[in-house]
Protein backbone atom coordinates (compact mmCIF):
# COMPACT_ATOMS: atom_id res chain seq x y z
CA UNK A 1 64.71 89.50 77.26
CA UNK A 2 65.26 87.94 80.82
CA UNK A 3 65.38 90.20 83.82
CA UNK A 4 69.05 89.53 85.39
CA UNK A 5 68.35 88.91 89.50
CA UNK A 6 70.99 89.78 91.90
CA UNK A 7 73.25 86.83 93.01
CA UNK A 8 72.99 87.50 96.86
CA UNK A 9 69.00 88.23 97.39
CA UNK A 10 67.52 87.14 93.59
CA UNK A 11 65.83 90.30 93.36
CA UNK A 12 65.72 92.12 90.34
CA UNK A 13 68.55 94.13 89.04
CA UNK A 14 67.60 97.48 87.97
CA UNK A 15 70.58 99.62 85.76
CA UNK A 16 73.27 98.92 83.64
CA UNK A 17 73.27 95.60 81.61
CA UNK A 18 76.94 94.21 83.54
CA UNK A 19 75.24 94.88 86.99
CA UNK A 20 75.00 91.76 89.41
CA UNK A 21 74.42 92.78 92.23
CA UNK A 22 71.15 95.41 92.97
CA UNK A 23 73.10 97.23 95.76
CA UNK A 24 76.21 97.69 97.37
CA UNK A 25 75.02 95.84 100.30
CA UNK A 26 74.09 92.47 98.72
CA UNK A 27 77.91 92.59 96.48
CA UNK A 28 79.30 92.97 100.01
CA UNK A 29 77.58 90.24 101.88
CA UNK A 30 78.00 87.98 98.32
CA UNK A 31 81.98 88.29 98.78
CA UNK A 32 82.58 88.25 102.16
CA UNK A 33 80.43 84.90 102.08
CA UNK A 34 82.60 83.41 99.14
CA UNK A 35 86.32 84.80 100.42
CA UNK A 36 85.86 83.37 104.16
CA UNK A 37 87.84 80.59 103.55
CA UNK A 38 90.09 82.31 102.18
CA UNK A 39 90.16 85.69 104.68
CA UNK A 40 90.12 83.53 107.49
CA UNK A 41 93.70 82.00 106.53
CA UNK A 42 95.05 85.06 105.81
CA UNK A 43 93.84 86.58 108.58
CA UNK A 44 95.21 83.68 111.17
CA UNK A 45 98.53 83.47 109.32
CA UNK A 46 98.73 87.36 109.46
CA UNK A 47 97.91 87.07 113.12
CA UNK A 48 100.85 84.51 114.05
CA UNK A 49 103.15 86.60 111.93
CA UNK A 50 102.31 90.09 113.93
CA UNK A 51 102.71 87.95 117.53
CA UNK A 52 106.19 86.53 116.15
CA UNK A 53 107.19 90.06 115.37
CA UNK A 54 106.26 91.79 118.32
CA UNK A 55 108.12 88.74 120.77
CA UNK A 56 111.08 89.38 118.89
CA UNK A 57 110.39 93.11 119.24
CA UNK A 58 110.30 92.91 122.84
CA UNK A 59 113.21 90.29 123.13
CA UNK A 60 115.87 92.22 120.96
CA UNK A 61 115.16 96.36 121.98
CA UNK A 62 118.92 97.19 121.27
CA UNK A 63 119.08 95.65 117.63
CA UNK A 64 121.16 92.82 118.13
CA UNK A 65 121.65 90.64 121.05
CA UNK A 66 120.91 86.56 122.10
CA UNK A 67 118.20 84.80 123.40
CA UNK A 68 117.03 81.09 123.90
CA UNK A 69 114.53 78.92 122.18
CA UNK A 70 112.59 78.40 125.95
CA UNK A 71 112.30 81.80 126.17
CA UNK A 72 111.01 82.34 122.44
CA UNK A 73 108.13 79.50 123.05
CA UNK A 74 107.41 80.75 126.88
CA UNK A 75 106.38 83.84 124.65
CA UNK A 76 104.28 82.13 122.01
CA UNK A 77 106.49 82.13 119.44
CA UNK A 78 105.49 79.94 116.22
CA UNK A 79 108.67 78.81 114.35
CA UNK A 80 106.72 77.98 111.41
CA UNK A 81 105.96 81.56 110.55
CA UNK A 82 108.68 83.81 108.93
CA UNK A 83 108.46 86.52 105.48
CA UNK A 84 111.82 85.68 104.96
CA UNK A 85 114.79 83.34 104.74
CA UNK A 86 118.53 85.26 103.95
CA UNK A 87 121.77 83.25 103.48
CA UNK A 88 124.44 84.57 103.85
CA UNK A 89 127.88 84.31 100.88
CA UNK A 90 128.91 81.90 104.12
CA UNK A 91 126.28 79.98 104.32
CA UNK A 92 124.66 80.93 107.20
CA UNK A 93 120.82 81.33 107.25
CA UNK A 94 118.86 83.97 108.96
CA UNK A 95 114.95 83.67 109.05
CA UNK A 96 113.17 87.30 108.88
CA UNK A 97 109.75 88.22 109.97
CA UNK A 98 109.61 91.06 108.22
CA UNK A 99 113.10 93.18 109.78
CA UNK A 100 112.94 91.25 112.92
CA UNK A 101 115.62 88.48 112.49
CA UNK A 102 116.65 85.38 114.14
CA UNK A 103 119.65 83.15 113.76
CA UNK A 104 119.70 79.76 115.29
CA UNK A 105 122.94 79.21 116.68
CA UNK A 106 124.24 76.49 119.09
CA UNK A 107 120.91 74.07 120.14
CA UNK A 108 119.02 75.60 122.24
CA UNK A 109 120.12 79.58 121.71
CA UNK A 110 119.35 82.05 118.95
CA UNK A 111 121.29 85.47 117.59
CA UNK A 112 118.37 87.89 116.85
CA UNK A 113 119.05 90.80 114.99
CA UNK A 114 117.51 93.88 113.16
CA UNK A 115 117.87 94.52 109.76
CA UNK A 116 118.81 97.94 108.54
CA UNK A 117 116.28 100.00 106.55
């Protein structure tokens, strides 16, 4: 019978027959090393996504009010990230980042609002 070897470090697994990795360590270091691709997109989208939320945070404390596109990209805000698009029975079409809302109105002016819980 062949001795199974850990697929981080090669060394020999001791223990159950299913066991591939010979310590918690090593099955760590193994998967962080094939998901950073993977983590690091997440983790950059996730990033623009929490900066978009907190400028429209700080731009709309009273729930609802109107702001302009200068003043949303003065603040770093990424257009391209959202969690959400809603249309309305009208037709209109609000674009959520998570229950922070804006609504492009006019060219160069936005509605943004705050979705109820």
């Amino acid at each position: 019978m062949k001795k199974k070897e850990c697929l981080e470090c090669n060394e020999k697994i001791v223990g159950r027959i299913d066991k591939k990795f010979c310590s918690d360590a090593c099955r760590n270091a193994y998967n962080n090393r094939v998901n950073k691709d993977s983590k690091n997109l997440i983790r950059n989208t996730n990033n623009r996504l929490r900066k978009n939320y907190r400028i429209l945070e700080t731009l709309n404390p009273d729930q609802k009010t109107k702001t302009s596109r200068a003043k949303l990209i003065e603040a770093g805000f990424d257009f391209n990230y959202f969690t959400s698009i809603y249309t309305t029975k009208a037709g209109t079409v609000y674009y959520f980042v998570y229950d922070q809302g804006y609504l492009p109105i006019d060219n160069d002016y936005y509605a943004l609002v705050k979705r109820e819980s």
